[in-house]
PDB file of N, CA and C in Angstrom:
ATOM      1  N   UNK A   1      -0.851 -37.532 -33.042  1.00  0.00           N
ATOM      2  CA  UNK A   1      -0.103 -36.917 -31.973  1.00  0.00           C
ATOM      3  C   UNK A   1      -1.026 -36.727 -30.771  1.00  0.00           C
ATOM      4  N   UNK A   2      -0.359 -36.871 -29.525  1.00  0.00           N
ATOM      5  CA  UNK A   2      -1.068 -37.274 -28.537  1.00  0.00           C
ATOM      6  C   UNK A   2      -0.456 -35.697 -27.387  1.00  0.00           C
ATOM      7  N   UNK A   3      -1.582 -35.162 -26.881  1.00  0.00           N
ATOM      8  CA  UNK A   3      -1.515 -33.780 -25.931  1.00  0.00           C
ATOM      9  C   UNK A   3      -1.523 -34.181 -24.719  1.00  0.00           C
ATOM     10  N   UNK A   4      -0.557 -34.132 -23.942  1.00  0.00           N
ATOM     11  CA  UNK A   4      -0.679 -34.614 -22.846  1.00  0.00           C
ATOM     12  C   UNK A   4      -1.663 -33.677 -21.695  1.00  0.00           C
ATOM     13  N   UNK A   5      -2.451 -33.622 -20.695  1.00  0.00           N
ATOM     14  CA  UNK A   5      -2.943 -33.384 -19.805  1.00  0.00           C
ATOM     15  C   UNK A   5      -2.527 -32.499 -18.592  1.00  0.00           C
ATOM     16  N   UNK A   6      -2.697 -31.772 -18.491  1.00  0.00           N
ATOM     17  CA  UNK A   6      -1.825 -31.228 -16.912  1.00  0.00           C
ATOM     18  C   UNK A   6      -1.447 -32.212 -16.079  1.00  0.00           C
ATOM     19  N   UNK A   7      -2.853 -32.957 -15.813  1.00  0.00           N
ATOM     20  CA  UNK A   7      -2.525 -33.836 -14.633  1.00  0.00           C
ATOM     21  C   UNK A   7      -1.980 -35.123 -15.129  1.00  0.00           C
ATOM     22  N   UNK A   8      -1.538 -35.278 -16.339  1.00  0.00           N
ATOM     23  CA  UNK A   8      -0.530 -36.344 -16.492  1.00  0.00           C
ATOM     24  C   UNK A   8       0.190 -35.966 -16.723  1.00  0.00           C
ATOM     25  N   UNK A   9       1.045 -34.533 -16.753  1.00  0.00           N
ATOM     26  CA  UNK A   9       2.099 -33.952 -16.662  1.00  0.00           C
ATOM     27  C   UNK A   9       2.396 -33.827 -14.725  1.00  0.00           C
ATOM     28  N   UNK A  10       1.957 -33.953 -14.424  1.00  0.00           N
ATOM     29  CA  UNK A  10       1.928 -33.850 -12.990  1.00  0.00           C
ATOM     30  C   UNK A  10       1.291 -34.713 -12.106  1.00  0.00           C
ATOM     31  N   UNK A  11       1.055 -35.786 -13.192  1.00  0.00           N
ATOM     32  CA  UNK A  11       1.311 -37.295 -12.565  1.00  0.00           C
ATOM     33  C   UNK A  11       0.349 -37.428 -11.148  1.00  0.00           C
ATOM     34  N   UNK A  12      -1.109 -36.603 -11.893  1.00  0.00           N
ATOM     35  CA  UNK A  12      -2.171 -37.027 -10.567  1.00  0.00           C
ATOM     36  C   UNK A  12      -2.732 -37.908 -10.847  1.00  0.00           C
ATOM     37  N   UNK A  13      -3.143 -38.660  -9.557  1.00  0.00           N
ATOM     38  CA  UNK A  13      -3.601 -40.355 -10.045  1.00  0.00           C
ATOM     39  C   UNK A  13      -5.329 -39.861 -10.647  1.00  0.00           C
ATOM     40  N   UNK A  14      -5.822 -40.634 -11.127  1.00  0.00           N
ATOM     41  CA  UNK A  14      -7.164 -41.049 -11.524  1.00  0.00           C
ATOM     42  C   UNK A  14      -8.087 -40.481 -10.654  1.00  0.00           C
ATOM     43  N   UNK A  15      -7.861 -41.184  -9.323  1.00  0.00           N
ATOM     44  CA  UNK A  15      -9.017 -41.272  -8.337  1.00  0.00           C
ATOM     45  C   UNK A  15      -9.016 -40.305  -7.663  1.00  0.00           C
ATOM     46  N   UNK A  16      -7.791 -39.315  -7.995  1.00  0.00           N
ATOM     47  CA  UNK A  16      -7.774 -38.163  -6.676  1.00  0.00           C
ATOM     48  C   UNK A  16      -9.355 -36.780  -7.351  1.00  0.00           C
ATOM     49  N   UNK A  17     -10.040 -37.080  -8.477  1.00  0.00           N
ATOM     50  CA  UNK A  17     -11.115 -36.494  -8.415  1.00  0.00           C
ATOM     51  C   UNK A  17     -12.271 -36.428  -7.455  1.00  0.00           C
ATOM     52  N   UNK A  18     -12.098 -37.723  -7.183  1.00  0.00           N
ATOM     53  CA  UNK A  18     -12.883 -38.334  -6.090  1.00  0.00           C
ATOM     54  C   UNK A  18     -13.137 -38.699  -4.619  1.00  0.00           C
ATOM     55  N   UNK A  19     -11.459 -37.985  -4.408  1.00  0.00           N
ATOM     56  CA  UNK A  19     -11.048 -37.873  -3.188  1.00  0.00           C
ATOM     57  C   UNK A  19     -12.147 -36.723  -2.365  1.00  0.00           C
ATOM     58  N   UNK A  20     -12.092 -37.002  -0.742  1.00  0.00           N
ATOM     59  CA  UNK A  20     -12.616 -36.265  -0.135  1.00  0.00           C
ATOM     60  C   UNK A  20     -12.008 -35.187   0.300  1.00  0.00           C
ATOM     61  N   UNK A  21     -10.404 -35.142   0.296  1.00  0.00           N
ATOM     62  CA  UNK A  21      -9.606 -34.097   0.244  1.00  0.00           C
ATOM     63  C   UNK A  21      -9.447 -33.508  -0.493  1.00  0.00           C
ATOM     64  N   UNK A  22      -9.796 -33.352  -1.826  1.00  0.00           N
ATOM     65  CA  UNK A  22     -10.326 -32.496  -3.224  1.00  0.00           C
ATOM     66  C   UNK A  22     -10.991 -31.413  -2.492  1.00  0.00           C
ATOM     67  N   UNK A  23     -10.418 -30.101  -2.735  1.00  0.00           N
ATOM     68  CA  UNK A  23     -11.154 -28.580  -1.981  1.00  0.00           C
ATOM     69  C   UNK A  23     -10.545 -28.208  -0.422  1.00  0.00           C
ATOM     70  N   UNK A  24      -9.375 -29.530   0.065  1.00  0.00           N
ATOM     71  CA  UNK A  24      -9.320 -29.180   1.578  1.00  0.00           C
ATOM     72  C   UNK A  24      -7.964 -28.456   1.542  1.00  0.00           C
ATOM     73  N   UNK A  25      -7.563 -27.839   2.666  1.00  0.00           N
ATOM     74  CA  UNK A  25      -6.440 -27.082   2.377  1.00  0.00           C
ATOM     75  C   UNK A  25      -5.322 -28.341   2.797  1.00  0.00           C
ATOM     76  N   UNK A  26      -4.535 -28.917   1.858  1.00  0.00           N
ATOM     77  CA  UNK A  26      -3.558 -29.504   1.090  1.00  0.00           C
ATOM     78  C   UNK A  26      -2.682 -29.546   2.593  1.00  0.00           C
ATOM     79  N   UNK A  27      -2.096 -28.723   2.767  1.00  0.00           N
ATOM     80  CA  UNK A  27      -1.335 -28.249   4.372  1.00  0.00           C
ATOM     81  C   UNK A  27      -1.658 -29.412   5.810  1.00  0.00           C
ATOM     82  N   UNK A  28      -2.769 -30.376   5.333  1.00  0.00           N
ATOM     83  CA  UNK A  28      -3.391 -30.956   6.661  1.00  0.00           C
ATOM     84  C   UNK A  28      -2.631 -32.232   6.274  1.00  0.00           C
ATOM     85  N   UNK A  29      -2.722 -32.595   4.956  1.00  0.00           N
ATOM     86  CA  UNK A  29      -2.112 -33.695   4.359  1.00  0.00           C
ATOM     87  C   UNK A  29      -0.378 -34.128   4.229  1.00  0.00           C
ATOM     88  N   UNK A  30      -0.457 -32.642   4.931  1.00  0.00           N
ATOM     89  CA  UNK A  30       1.471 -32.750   4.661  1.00  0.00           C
ATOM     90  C   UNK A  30       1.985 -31.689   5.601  1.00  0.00           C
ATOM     91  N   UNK A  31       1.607 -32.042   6.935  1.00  0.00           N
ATOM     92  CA  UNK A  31       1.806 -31.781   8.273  1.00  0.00           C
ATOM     93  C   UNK A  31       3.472 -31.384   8.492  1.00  0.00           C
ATOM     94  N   UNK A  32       3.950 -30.572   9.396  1.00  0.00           N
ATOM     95  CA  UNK A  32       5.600 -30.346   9.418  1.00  0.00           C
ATOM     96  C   UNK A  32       5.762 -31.442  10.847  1.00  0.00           C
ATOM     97  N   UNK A  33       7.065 -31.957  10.786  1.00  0.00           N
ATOM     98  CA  UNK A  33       7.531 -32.775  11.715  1.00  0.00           C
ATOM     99  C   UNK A  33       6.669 -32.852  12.970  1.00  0.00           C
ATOM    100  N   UNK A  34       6.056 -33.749  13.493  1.00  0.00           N
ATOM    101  CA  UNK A  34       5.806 -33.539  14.631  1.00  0.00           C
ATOM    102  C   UNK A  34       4.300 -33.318  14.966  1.00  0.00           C
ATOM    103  N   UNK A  35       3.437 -32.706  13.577  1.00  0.00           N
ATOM    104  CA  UNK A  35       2.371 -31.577  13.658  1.00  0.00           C
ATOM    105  C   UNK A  35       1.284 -32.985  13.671  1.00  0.00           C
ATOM    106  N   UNK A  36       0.404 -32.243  14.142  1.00  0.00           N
ATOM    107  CA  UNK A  36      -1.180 -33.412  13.985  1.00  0.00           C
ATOM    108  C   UNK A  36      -1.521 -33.668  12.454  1.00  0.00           C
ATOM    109  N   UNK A  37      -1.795 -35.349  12.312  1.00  0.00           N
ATOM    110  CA  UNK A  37      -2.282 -35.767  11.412  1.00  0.00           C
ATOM    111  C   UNK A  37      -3.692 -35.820  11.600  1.00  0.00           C
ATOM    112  N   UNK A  38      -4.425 -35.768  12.620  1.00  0.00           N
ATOM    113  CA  UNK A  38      -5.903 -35.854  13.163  1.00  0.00           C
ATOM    114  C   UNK A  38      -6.819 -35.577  11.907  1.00  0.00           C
ATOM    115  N   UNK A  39      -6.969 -34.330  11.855  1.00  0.00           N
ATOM    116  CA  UNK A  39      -8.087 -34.093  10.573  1.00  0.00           C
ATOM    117  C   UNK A  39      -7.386 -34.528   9.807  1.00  0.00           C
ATOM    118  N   UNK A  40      -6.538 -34.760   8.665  1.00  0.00           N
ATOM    119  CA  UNK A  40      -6.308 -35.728   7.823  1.00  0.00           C
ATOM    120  C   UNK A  40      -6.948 -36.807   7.513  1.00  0.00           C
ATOM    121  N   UNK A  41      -6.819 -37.657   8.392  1.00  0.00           N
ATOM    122  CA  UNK A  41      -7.260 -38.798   8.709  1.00  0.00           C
ATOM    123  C   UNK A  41      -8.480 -39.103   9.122  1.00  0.00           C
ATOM    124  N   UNK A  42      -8.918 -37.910   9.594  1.00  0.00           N
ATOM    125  CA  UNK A  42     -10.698 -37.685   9.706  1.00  0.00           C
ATOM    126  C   UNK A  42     -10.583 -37.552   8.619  1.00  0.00           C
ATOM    127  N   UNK A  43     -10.842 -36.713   7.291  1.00  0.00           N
ATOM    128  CA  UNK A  43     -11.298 -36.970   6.157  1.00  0.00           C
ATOM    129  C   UNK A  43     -10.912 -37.579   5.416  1.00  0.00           C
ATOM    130  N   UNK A  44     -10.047 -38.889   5.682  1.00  0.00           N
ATOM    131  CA  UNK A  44      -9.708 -40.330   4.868  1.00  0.00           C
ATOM    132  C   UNK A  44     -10.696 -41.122   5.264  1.00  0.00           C
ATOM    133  N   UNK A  45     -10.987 -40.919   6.575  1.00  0.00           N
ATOM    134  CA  UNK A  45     -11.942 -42.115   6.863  1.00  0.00           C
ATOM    135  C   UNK A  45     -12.966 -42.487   6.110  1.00  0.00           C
ATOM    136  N   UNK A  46     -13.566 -41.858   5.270  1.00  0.00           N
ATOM    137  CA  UNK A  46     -14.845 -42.358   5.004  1.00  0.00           C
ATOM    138  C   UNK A  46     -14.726 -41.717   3.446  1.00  0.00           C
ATOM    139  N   UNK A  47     -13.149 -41.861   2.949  1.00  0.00           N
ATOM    140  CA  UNK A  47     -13.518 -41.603   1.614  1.00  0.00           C
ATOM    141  C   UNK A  47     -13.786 -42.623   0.694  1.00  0.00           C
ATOM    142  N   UNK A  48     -13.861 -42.156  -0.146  1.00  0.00           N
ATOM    143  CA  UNK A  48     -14.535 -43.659  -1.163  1.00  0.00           C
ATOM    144  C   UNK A  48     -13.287 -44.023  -1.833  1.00  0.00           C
ATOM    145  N   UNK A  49     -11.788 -43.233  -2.308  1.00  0.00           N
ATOM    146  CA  UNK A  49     -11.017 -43.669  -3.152  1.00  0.00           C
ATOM    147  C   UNK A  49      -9.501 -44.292  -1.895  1.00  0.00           C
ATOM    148  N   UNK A  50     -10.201 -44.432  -0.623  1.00  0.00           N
ATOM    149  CA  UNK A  50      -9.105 -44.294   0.271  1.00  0.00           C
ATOM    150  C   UNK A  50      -7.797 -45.745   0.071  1.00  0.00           C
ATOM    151  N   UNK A  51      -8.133 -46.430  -0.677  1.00  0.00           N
ATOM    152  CA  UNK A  51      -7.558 -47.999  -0.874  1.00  0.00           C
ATOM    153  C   UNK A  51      -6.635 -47.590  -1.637  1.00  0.00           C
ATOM    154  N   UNK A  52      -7.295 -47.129  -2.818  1.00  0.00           N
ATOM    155  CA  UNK A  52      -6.859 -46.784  -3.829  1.00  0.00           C
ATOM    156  C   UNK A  52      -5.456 -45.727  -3.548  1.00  0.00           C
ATOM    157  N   UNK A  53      -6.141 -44.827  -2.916  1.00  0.00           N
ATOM    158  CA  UNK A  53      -5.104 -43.644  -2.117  1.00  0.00           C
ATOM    159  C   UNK A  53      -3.886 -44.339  -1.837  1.00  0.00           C
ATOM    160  N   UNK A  54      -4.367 -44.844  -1.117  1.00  0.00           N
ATOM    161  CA  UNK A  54      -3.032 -46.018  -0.071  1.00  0.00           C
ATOM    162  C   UNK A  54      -2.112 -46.560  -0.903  1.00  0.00           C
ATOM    163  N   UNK A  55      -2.950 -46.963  -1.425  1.00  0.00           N
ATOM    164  CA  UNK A  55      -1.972 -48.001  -2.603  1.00  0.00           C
ATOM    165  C   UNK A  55      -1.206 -47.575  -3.663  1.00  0.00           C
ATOM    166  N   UNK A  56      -1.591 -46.401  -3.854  1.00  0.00           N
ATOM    167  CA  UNK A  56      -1.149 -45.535  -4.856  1.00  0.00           C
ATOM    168  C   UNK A  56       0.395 -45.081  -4.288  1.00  0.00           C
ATOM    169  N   UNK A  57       0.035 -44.329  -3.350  1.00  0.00           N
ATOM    170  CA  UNK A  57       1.933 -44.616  -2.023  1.00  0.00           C
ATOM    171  C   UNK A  57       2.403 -44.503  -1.438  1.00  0.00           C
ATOM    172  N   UNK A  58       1.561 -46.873  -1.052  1.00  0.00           N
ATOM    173  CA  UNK A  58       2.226 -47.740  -0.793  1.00  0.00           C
ATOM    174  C   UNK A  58       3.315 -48.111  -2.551  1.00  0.00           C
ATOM    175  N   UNK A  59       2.796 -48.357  -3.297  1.00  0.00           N
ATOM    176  CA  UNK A  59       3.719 -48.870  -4.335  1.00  0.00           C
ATOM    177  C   UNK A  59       4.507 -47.604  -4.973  1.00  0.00           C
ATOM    178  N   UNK A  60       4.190 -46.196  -4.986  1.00  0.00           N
ATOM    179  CA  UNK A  60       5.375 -45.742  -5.101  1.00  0.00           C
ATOM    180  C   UNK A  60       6.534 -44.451  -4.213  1.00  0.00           C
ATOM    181  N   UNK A  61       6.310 -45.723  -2.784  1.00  0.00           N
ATOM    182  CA  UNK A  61       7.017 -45.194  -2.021  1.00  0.00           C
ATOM    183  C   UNK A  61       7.360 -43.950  -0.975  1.00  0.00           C
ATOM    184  N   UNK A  62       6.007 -43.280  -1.313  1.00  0.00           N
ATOM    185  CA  UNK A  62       5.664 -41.863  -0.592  1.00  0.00           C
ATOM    186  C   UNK A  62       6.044 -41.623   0.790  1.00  0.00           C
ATOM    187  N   UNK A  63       6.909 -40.664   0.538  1.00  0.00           N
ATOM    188  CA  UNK A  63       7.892 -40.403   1.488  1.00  0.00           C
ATOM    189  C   UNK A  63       7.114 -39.337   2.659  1.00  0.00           C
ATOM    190  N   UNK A  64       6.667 -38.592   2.619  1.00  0.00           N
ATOM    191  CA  UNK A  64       5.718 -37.845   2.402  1.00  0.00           C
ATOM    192  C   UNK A  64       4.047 -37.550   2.447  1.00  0.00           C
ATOM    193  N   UNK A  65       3.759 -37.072   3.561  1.00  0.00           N
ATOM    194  CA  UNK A  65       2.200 -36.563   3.905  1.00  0.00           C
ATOM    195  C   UNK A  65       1.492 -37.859   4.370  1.00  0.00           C
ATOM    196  N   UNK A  66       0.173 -37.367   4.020  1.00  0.00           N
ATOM    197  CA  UNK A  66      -1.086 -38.442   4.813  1.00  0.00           C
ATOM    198  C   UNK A  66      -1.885 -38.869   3.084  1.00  0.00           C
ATOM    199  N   UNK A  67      -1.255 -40.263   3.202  1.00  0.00           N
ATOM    200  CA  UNK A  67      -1.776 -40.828   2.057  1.00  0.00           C
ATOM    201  C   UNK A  67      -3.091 -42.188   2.132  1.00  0.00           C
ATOM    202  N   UNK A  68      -4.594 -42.224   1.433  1.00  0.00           N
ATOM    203  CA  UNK A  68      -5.590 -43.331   2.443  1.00  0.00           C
ATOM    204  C   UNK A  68      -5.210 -43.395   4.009  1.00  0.00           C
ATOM    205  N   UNK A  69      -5.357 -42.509   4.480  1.00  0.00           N
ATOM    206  CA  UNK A  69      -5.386 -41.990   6.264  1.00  0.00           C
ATOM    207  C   UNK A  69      -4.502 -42.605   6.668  1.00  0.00           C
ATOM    208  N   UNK A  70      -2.748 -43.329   6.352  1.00  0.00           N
ATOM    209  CA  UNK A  70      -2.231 -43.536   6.631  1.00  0.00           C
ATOM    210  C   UNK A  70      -0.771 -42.252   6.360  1.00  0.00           C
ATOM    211  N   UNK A  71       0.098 -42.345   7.594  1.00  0.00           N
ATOM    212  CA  UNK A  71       1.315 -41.709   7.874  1.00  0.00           C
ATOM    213  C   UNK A  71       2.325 -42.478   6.710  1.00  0.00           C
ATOM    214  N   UNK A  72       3.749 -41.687   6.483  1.00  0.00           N
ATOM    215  CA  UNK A  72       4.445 -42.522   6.121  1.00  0.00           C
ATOM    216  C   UNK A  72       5.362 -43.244   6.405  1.00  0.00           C
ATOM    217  N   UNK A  73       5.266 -43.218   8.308  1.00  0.00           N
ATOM    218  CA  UNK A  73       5.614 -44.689   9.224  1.00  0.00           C
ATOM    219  C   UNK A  73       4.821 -45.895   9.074  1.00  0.00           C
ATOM    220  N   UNK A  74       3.442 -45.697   9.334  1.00  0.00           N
ATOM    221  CA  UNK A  74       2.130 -46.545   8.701  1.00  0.00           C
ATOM    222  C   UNK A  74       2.857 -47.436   7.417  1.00  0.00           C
ATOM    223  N   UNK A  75       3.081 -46.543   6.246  1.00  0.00           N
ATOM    224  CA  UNK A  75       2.645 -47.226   4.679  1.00  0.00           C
ATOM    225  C   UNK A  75       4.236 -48.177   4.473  1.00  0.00           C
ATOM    226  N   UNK A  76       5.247 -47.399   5.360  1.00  0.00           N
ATOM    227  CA  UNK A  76       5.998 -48.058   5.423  1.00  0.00           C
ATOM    228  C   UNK A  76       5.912 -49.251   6.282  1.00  0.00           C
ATOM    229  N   UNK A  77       5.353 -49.434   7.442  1.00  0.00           N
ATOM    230  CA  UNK A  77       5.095 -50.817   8.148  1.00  0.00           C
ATOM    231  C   UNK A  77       4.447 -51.781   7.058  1.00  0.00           C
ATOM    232  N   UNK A  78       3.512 -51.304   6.409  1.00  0.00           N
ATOM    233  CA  UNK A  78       2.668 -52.136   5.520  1.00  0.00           C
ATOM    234  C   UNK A  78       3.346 -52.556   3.986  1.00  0.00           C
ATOM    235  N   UNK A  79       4.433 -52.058   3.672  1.00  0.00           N
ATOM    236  CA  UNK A  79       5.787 -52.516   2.598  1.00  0.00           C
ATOM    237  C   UNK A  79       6.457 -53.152   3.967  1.00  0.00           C
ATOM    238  N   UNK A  80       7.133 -53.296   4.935  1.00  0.00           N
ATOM    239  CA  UNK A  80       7.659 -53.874   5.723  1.00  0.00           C
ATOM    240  C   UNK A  80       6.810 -55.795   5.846  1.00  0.00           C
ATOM    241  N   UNK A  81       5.806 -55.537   6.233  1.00  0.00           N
ATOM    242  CA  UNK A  81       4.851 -56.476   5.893  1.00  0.00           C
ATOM    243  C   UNK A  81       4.578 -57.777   5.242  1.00  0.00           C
ATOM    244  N   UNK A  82       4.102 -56.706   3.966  1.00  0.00           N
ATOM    245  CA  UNK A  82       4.114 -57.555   2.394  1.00  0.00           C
ATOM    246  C   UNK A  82       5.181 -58.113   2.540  1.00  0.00           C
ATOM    247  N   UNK A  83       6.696 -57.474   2.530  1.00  0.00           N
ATOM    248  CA  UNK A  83       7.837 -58.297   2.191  1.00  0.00           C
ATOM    249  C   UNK A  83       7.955 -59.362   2.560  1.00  0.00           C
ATOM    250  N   UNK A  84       7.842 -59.155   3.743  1.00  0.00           N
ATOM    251  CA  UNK A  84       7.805 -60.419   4.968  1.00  0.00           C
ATOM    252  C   UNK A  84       6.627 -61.779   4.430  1.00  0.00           C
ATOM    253  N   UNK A  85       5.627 -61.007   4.360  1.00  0.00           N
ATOM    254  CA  UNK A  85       4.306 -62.305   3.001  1.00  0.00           C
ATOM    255  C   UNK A  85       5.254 -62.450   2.294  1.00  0.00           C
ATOM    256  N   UNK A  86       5.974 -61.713   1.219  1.00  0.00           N
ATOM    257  CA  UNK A  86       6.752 -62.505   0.012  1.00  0.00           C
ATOM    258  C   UNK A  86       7.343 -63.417   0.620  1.00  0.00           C
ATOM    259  N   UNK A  87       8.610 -63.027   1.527  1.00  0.00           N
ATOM    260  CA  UNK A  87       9.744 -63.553   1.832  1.00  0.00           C
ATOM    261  C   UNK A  87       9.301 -65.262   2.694  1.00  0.00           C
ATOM    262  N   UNK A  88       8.155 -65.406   3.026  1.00  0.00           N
ATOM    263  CA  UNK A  88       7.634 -66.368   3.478  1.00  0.00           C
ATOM    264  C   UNK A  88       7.119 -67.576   2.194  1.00  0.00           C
ATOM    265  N   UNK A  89       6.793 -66.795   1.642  1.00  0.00           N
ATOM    266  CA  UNK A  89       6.487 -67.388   0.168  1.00  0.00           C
ATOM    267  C   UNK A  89       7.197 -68.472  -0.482  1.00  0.00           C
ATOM    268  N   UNK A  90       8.469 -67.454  -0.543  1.00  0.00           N
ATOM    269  CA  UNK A  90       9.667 -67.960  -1.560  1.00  0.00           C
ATOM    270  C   UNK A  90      10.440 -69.300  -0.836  1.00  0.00           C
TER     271      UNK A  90
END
């Protein structure tokens, strides 16, 4: 029998140990309509898991906050994108 984890009960990725936003107040990352993403994105810049971040969601869709120093107009241009690579593909 297998115990599941907090954070796989709550479905935190891997890499967010390693994040540079680990200790920051959470609130910068998930700005209200309108509000500055600035420091956010200052401390994406130069994190080490920031790809990873991104990608994490870009693929599941994150509606929501400052994910690898991207908005979620950004992550959506970049699924807008890809498709467009697929759709060229096929």
């Amino acid at each position: 029998m297998s115990i599941a984890t907090l954070a796989d009960i709550l479905e935190i990725p891997g890499f967010y140990k390693d994040a540079n936003c680990v200790g920051e107040n959470q609130d910068l990352f998930f700005p209200d309509r309108g509000g500055s993403t600035v420091k956010a994105k200052a401390i994406c810049k130069d994190c080490d898991v920031r790809e990873e971040c991104l990608e994490f969601a870009v693929e599941r869709k994150e509606r929501f906050g400052i994910w690898g120093g991207k908005s979620e107009r950004e992550r959506r241009a970049i699924r807008r994108e890809r498709r467009q690579k697929q759709e060229k593909k096929s």
